[in-house]
Protein backbone atom coordinates (compact mmCIF):
# COMPACT_ATOMS: atom_id res chain seq x y z
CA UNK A 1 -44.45 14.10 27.95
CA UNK A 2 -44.23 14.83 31.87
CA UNK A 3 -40.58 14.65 33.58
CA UNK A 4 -40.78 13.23 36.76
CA UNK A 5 -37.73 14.67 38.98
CA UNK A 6 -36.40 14.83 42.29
CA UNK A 7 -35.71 18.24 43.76
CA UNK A 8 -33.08 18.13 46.59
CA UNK A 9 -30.76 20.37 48.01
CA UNK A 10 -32.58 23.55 46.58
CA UNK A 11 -32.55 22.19 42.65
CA UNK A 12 -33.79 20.06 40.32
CA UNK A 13 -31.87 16.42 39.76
CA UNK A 14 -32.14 14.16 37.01
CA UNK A 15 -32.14 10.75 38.42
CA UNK A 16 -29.95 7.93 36.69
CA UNK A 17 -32.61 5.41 36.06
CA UNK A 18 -35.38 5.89 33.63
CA UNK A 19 -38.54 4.59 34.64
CA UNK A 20 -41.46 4.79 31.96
CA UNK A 21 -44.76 6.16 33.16
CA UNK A 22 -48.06 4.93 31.22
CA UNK A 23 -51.60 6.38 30.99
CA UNK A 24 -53.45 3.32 32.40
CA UNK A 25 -56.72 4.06 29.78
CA UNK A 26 -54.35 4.14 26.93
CA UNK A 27 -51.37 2.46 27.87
CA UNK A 28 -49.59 5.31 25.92
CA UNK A 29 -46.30 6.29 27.46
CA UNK A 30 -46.93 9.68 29.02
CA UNK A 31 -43.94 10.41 31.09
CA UNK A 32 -40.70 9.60 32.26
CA UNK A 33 -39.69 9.38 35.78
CA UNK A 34 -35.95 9.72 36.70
CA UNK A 35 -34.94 7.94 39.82
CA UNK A 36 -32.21 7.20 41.74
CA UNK A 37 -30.86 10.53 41.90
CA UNK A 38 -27.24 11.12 43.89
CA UNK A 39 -28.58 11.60 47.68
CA UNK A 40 -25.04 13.24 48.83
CA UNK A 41 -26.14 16.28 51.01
CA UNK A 42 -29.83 15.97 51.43
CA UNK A 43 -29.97 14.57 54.74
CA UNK A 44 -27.43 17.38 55.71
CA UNK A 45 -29.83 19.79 54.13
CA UNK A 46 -32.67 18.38 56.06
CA UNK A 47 -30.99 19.47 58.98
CA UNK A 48 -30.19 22.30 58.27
CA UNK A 49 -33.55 23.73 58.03
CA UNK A 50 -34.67 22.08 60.99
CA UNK A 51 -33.66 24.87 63.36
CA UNK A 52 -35.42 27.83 61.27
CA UNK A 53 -38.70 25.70 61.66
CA UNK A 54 -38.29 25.07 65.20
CA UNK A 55 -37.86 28.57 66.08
CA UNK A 56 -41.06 29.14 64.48
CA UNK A 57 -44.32 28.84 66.60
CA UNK A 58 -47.20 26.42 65.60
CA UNK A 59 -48.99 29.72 64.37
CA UNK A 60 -46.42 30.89 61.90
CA UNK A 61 -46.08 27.40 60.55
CA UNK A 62 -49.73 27.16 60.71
CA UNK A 63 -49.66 30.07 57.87
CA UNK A 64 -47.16 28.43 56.22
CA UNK A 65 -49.64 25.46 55.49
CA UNK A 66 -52.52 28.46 55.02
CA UNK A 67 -50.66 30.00 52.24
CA UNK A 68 -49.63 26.15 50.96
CA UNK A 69 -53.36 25.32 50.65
CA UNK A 70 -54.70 28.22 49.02
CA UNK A 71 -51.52 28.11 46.49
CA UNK A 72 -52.52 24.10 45.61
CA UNK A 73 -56.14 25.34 45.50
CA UNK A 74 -55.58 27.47 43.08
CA UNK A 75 -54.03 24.85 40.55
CA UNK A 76 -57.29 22.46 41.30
CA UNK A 77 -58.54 22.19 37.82
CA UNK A 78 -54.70 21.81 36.20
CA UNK A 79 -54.25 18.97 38.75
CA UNK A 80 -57.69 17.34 38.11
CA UNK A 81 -56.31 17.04 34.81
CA UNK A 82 -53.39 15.53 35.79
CA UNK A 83 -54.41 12.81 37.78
CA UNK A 84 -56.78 11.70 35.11
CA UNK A 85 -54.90 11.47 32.48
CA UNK A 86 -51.66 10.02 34.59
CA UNK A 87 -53.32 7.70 37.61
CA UNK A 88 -56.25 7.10 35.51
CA UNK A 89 -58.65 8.77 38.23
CA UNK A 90 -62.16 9.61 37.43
CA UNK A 91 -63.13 13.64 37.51
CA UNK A 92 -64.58 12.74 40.71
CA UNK A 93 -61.86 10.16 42.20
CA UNK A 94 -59.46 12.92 41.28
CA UNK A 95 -61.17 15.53 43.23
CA UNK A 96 -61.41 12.82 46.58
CA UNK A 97 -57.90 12.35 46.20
CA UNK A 98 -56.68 16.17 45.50
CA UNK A 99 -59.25 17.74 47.72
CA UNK A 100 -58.51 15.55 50.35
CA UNK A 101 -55.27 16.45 50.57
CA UNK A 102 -55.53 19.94 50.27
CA UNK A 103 -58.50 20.13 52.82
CA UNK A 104 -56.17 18.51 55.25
CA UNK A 105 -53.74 20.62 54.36
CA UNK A 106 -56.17 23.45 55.82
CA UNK A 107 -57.33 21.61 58.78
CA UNK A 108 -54.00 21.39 60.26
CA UNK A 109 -52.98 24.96 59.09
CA UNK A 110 -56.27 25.89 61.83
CA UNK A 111 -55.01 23.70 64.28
CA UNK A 112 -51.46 25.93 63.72
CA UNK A 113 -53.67 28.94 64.67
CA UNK A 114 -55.48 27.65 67.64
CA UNK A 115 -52.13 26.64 69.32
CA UNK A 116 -50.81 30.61 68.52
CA UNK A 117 -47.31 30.71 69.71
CA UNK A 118 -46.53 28.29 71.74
CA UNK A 119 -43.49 25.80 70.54
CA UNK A 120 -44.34 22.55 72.50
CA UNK A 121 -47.48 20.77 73.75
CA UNK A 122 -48.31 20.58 77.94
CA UNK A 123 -50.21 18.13 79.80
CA UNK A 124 -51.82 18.91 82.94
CA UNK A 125 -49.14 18.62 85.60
CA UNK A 126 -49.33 18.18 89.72
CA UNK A 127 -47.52 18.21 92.69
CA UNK A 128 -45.33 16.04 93.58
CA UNK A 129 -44.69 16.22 97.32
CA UNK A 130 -47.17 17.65 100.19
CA UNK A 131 -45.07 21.01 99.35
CA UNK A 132 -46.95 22.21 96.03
CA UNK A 133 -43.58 24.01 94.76
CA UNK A 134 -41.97 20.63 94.10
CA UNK A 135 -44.26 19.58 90.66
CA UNK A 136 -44.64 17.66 87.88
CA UNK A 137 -45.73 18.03 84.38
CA UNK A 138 -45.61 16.78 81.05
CA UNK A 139 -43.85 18.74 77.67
CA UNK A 140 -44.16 17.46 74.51
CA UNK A 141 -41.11 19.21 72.39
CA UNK A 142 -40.38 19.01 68.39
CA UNK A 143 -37.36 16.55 67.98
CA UNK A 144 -34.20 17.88 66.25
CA UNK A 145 -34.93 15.13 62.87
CA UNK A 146 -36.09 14.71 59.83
CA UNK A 147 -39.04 12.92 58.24
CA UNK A 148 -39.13 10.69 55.55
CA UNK A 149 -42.16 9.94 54.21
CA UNK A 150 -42.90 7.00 51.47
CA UNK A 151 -46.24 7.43 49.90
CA UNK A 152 -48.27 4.95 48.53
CA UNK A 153 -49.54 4.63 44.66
CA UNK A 154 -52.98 5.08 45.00
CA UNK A 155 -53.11 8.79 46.95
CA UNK A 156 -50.46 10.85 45.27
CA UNK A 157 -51.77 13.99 46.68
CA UNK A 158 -53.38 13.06 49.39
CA UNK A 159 -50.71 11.43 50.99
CA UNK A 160 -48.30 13.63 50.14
CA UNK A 161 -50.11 16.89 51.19
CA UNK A 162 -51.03 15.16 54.61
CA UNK A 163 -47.51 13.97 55.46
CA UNK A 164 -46.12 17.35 54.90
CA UNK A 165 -48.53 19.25 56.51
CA UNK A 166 -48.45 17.51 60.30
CA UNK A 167 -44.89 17.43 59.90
CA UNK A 168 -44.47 21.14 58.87
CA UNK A 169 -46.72 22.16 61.79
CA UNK A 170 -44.41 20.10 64.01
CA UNK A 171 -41.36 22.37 63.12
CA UNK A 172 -39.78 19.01 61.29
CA UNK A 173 -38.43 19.10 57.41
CA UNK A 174 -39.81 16.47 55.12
CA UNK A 175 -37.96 14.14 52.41
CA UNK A 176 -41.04 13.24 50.43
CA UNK A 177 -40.36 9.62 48.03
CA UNK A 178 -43.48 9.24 45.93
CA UNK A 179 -44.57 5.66 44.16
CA UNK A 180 -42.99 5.93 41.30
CA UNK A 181 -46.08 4.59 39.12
CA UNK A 182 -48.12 7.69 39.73
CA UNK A 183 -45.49 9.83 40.57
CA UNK A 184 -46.28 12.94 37.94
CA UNK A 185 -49.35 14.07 40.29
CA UNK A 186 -46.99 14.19 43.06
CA UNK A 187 -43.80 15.73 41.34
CA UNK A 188 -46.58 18.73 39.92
CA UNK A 189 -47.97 19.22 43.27
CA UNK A 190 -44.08 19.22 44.87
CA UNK A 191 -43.65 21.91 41.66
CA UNK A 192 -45.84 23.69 42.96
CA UNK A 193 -44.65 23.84 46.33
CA UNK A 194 -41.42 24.96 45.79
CA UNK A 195 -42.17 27.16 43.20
CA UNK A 196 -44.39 28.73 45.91
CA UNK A 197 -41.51 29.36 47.76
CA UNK A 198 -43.73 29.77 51.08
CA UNK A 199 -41.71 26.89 53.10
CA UNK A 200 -37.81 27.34 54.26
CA UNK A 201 -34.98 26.24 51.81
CA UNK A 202 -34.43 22.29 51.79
CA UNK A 203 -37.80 21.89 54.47
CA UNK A 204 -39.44 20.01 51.85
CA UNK A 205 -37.45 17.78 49.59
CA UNK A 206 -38.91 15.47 46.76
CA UNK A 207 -37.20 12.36 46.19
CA UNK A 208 -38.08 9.90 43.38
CA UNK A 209 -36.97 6.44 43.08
CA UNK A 210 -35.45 4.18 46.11
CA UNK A 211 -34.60 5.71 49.24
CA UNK A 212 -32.28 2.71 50.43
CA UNK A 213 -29.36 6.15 51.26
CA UNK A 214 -31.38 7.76 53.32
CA UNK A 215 -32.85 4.86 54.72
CA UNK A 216 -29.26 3.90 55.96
CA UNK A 217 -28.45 7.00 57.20
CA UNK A 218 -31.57 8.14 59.43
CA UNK A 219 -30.58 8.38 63.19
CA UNK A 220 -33.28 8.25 66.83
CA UNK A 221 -34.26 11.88 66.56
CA UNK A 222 -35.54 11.34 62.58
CA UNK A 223 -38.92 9.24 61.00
CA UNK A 224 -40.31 7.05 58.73
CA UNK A 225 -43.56 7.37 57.92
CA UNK A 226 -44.92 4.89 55.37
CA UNK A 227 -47.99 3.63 53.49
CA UNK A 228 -48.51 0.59 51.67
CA UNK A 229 -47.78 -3.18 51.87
CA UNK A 230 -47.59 -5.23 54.68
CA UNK A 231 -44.02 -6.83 53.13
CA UNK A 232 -42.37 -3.40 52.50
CA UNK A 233 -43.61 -2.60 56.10
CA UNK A 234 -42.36 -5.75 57.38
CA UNK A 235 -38.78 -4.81 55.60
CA UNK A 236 -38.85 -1.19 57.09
CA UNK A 237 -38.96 -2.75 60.44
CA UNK A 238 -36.10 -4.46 59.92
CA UNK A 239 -33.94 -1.76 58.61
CA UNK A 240 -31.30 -1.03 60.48
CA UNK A 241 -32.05 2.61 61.75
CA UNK A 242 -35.09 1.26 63.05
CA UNK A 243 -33.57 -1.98 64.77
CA UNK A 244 -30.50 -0.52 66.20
CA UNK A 245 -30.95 3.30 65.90
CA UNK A 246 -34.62 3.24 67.01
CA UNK A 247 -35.73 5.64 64.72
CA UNK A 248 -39.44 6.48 64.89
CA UNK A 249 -41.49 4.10 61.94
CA UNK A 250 -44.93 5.04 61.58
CA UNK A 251 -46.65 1.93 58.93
CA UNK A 252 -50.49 2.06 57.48
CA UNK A 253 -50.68 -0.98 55.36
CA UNK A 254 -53.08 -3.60 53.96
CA UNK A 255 -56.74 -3.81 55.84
CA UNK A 256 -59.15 -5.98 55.21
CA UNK A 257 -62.08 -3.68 56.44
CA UNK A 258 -65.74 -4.60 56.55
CA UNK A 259 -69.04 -3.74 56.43
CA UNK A 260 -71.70 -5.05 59.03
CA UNK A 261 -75.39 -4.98 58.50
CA UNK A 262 -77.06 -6.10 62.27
CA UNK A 263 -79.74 -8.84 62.60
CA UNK A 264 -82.49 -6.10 63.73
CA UNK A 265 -82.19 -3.97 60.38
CA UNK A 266 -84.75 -5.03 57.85
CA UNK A 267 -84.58 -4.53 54.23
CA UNK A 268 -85.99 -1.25 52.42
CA UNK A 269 -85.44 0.59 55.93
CA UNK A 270 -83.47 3.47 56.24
CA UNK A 271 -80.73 2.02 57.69
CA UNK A 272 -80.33 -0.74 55.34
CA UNK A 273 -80.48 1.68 52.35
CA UNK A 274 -77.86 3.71 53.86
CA UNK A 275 -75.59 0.13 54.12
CA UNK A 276 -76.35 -0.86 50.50
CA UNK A 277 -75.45 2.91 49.03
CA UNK A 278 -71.85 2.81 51.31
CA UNK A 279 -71.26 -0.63 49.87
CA UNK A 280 -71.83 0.32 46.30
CA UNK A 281 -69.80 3.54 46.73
CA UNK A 282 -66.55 1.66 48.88
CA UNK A 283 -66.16 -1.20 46.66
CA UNK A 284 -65.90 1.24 43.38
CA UNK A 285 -64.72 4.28 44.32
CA UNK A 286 -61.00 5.02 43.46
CA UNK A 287 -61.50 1.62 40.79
CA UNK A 288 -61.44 -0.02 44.42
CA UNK A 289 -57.74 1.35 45.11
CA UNK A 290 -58.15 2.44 48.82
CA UNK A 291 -56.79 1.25 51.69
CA UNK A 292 -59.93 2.07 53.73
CA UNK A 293 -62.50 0.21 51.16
CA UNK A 294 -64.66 -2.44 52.06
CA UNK A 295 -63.09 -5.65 51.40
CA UNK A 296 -65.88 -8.03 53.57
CA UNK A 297 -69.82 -7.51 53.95
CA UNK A 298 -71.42 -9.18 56.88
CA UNK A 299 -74.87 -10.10 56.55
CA UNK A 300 -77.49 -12.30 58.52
CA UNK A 301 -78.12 -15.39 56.95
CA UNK A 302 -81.94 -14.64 56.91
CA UNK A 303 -81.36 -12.06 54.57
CA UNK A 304 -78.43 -12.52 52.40
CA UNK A 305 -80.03 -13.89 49.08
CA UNK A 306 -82.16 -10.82 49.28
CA UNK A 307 -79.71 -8.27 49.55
CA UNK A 308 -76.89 -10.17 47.24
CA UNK A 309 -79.74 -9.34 44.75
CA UNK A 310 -80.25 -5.38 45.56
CA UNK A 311 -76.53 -5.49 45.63
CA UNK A 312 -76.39 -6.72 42.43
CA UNK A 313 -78.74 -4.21 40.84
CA UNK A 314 -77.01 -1.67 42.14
CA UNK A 315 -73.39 -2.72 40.89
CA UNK A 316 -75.28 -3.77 37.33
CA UNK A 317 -75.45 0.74 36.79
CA UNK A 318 -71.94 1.13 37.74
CA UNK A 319 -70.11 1.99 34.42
CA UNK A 320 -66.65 0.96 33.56
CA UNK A 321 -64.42 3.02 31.32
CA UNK A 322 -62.39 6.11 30.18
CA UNK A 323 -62.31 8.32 33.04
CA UNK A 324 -62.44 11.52 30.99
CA UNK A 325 -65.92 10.79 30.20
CA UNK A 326 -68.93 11.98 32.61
CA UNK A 327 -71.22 8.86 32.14
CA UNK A 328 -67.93 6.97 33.40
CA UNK A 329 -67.69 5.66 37.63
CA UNK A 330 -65.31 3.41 37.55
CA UNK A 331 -61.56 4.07 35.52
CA UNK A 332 -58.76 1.74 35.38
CA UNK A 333 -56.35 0.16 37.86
CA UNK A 334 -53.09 2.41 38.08
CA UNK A 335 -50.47 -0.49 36.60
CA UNK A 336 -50.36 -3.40 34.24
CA UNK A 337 -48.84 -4.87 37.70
CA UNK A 338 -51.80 -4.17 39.74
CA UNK A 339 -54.38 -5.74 37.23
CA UNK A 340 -52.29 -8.75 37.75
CA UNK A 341 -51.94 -8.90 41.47
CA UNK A 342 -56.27 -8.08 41.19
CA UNK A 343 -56.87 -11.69 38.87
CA UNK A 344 -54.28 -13.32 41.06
CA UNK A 345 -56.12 -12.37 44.57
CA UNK A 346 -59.83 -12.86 43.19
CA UNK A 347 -58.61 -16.82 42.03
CA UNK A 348 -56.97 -16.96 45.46
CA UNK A 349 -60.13 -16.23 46.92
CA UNK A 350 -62.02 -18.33 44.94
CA UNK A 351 -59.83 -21.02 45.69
CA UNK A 352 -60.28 -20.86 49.34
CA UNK A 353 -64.01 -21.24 48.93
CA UNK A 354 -65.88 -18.42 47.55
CA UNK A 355 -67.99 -18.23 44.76
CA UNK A 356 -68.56 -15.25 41.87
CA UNK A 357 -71.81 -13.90 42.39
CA UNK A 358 -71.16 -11.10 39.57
CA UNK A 359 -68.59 -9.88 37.30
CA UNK A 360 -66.92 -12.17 34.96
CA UNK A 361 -63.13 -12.09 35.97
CA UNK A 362 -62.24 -12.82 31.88
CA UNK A 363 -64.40 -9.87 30.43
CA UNK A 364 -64.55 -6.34 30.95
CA UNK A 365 -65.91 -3.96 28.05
CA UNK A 366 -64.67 -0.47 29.21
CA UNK A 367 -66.46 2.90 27.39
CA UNK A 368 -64.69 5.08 25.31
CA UNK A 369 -61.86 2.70 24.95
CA UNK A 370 -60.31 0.54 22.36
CA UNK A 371 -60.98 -3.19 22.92
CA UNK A 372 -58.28 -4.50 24.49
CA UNK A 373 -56.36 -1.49 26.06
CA UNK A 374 -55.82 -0.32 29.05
CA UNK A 375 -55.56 -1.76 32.80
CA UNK A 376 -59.15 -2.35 33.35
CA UNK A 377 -60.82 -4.83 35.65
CA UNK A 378 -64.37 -6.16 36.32
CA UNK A 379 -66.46 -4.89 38.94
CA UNK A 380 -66.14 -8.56 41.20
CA UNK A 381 -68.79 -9.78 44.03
CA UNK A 382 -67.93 -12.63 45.60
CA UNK A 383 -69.73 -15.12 48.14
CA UNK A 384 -68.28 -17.30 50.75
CA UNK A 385 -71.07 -19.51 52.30
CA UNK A 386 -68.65 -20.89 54.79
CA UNK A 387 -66.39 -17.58 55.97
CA UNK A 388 -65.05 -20.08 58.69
CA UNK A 389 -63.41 -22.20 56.50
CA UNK A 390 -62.84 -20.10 53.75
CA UNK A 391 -59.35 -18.29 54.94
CA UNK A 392 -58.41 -16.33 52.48
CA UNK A 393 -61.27 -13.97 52.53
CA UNK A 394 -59.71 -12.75 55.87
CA UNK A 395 -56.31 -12.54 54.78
CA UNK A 396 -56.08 -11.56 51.08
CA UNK A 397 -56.72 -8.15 50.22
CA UNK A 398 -57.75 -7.90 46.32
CA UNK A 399 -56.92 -3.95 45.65
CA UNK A 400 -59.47 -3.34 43.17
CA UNK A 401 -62.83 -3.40 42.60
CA UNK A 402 -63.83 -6.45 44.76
CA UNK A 403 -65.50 -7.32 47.78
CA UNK A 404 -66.64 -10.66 49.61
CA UNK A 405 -70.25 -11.54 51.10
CA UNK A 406 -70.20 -13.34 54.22
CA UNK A 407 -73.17 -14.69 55.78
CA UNK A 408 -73.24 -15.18 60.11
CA UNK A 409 -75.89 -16.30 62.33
CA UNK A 410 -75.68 -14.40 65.48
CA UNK A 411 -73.91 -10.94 66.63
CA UNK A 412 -71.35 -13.10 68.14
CA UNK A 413 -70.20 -15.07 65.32
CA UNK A 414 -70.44 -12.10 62.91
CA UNK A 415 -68.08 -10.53 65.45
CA UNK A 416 -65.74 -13.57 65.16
CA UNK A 417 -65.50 -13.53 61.48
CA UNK A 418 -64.72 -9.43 61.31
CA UNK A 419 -61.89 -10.02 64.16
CA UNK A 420 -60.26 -12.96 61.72
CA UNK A 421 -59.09 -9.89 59.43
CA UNK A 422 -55.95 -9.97 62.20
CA UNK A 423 -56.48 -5.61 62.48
CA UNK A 424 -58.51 -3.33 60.26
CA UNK A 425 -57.93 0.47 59.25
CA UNK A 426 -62.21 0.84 59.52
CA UNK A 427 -65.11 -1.57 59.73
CA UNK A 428 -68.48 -0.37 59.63
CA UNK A 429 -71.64 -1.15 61.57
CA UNK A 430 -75.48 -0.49 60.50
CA UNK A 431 -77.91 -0.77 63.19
CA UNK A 432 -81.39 0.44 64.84
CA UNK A 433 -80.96 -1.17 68.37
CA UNK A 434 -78.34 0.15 71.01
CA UNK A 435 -78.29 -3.42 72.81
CA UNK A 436 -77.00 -4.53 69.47
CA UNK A 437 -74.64 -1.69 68.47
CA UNK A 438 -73.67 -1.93 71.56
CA UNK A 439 -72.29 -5.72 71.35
CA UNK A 440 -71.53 -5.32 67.94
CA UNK A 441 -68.88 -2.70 69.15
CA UNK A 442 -67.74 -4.60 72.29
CA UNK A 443 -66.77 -7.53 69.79
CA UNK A 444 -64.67 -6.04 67.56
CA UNK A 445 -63.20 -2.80 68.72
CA UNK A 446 -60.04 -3.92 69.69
CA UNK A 447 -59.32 -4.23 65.90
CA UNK A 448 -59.96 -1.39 64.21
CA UNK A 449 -58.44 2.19 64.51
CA UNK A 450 -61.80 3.38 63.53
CA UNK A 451 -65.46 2.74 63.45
CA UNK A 452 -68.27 4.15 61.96
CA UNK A 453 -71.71 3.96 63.69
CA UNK A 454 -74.62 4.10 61.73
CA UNK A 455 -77.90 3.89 63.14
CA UNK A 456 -81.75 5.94 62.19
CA UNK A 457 -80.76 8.97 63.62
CA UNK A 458 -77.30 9.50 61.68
CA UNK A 459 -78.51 8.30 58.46
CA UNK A 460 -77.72 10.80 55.44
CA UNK A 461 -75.72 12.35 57.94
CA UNK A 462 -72.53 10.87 58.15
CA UNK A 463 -69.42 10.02 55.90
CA UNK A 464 -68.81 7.48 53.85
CA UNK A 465 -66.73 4.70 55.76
CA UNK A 466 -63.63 4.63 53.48
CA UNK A 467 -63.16 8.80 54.04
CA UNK A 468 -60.42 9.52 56.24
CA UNK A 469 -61.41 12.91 58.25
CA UNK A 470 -58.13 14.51 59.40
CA UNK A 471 -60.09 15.17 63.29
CA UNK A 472 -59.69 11.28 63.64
CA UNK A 473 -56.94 8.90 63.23
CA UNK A 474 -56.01 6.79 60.39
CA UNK A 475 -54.27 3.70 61.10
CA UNK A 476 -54.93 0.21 62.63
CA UNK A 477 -53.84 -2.52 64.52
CA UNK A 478 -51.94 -5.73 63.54
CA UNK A 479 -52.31 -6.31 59.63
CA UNK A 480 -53.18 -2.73 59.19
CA UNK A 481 -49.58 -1.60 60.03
CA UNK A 482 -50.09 -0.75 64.34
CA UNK A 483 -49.82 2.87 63.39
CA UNK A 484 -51.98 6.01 63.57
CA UNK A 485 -51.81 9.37 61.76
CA UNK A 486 -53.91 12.42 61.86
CA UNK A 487 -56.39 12.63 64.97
CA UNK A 488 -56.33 16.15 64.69
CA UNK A 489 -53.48 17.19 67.50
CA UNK A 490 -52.48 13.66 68.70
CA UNK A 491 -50.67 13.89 65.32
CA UNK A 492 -48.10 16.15 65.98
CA UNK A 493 -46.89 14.14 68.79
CA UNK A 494 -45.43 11.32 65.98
CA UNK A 495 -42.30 14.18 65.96
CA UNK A 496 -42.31 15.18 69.10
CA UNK A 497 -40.88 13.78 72.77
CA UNK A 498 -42.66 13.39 75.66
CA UNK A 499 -40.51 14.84 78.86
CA UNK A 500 -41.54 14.36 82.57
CA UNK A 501 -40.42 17.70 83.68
CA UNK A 502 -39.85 17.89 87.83
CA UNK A 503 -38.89 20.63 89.35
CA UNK A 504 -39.94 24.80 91.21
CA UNK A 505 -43.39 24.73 89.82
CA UNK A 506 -42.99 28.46 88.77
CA UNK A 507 -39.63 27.91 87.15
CA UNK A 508 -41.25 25.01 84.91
CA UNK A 509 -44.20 27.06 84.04
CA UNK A 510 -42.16 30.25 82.87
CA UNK A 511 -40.05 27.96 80.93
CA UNK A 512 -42.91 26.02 78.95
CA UNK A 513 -44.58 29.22 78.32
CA UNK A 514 -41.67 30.35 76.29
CA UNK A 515 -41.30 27.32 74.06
């Protein structure tokens, strides 16, 4: 049995509330987490380590993340095992989410040792006045805070590893609150961490349960940095450290991205392969459970019976079941919860006018698992003839293994249907003629924090859509929380403050030099 606990002020607390933790193939209880532990101190200890980091240059906290990575690396296959047995992660959805974290983990330890030692970030400056002496210039300096991050469910690692590691390289300590539900991946990996004993005392903290104490008590130098629903977004906003206190909030929530196949691109072509293998992979992969998977596929009317039936095929060799086994794709949803909120979105979006084009809602027949057990969902394709009218399609997100055809007529109207999604994490385009990409991109990038391009000369070349590459940022506008994270640099400035610096131009120089 795994024992989930916080570790806070330099030692390992027993929360007061027991919170039962279930392998989602089995439904046998696996674990217990204990939450709610007492929170006296730990911001104070945040603190405290702050000033030991920021004395540090991005180089030696850059090694700190080096030795971090190589240390997590090391424990691959033990946390492989982990996260299939405890999230109910496939061998290869474990390895996206673990390796993902620790490769970011990496990246930003690099971007530690290309900035060397300086302590803050310069922009280009100028002068001021006619006399060049009197000049300008930008510094961006680490803020004197703390960071709270609150991870979503359906990265563990990845999000946990990610958070930490832009932070850390900023010079700010980290107060790490895992979702509870899948929590032993993330208290191991936090094991690990400490036991590593490569970061300062109290610059990572792991907190499990509610963070309403610290939540209360966060001031304008500290941050929130949080991933998951729109609602608990919508109530971090309103908390009162962000309202009156105007501390830094950072959301990535629901996205309803898409995937858009261009009038030019016939089927069997290159191009159109490359679409139908990205769909297949971003509608299963992680049992659907991604923030970044394609929820909406755009295709030309002309075409649409023919490739709902290549979909189709494909989806029909997708296998369903224990995630232990090799022959298995697709494991279970992490929560009895979640395969509730799944049947509850798909009737939604039936109910607002799409139609089941495969999958069976009512059956699912998992391998290597007794009938019955288990939180297992179909693989659902749905149809809206109508995306106009039907609504729901562009504001329900079903997290799981579902996505929803839409047909359109022209570039512009296809356009007009992605941009009803209110603000997307990624949508994805598949093209052959630049007029067309080119219009295709004027149309709809406004709502999307990313986009990725694929036309005949990129194919089998790029990433899937749904992978989030630390070099560019993760976020979106409007539904998709406003925020952005990662972008390689640009994501150190989330803890840091931008000064306008004026003043003896060789005075200001000397002085940025030696931060």
């Amino acid at each position: 049995m795994f024992e989930v606990q916080s570790h806070l002020t330099g030692t390992w607390v027993r929360g007061k509330r027991e919170h039962p933790l279930f392998d989602p193939s089995s439904e046998e209880r696996v674990g217990t987490a204990w939450c709610d532990p007492p929170l006296e101190g730990v911001l104070e200890a945040a603190r405290a380590a702050g000033p030991g980091l920021r004395a540090r240059s991005f180089g030696e906290r850059g090694a700190m993340l080096d030795a971090l990575s190589k240390t997590l690396r090391n424990h691959r296959e033990e946390l492989i095992d982990v996260s299939i047995r405890a999230t109910g992660s496939t061998r290869a959805d474990a390895k996206f989410d673990i390796d993902g974290g620790i490769g970011t983990m990496a990246y930003y330890a690099g971007i530690g040792s290309k900035l060397g030692n300086k302590r803050s970030l310069v922009e280009p400056g100028e002068a001021l006045t006619k006399d060049p002496r009197f000049y300008g210039m930008h510094l961006w300096v680490t803020r004197p805070g703390v960071a709270l991050h609150i991870n979503a469910f359906n990265f563990p690692a990845w999000n946990l590893a990610e958070k930490l590691s832009v932070a850390i390289l900023a010079g700010v300590p980290v107060i790490s609150k895992p979702a509870t539900s899948t929590s032993i991946l993330a208290h191991r990996m936090a094991q690990i961490i400490v036991e590593s004993g490569v970061l300062p005392q109290n610059a990572f903290q792991f907190l499990v349960g509610k963070a309403d104490g610290i939540l209360e008590a966060l001031g304008p130098q500290d941050h929130i940095v949080f991933t998951g629903s729109a609602s608990t977004g919508a109530k971090l906003r309103q908390t009162s450290a962000v309202v009156h206190r105007s501390t830094r909030l950072n959301i990535e929530a629901d996205s309803l991205n898409s995937a858009w196949l261009l009038p030019e691109v016939a089927p069997g072509s290159e191009v159109y392969q490359a679409f139908m293998r990205d769909v297949i992979k971003e509608i299963t992969q992680k049992a659907g459970q991604k923030c970044t998977a394609t929820r909406r596929i755009f295709i030309h009317r002309s075409i649409i019976d023919t490739l709902q039936s290549e979909l189709i095929e494909g989806l029909e060799g997708v296998r369903i079941g224990h995630p232990s086994l090799e022959e298995v794709h697709v494991g279970p949803l992490a929560t009895r919860d979640q395969v509730l909120e799944f049947h509850r979105g798909v009737e939604a979006l039936i109910g607002s006018g799409a139609r089941l084009v495969f999958g069976d809602p009512k059956k699912v027949h998992p391998i290597g698992v007794p009938e019955g057990k288990g939180y297992f969902v179909p693989i659902i394709l749905l149809r809206a003839d109508n995306p106009k009218q039907s609504d729901a399609v562009h504001q329900i997100e079903v997290f799981g293994p579902c996505a929803t055809l839409c047909p359109y007529d022209s570039i512009e109207e296809g356009g007009e249907l992605i941009c009803k999604g209110d603000g997307s994490l990624v949508a994805s385009i598949y093209g052959e003629e630049r007029e067309s990409l080119r219009r295709a991109l004027d149309a709809i990038a406004p709502f999307h924090g990313r986009m990725l391009v694929v036309n005949p000369k990129v194919v089998g070349k790029t990433i899937s859509p749904g992978t989030v590459l630390p070099s560019c940022i993760h976020g979106g506008p409007g539904r998709a929380g406003g925020g952005e994270e990662l972008g390689g640099e640009r994501a150190l400035r989330f803890y840091m403050q931008r000064v306008a610096l004026q003043g003896d131009r060789a005075f200001l120089e000397q002085w940025e030099e030696g931060q």
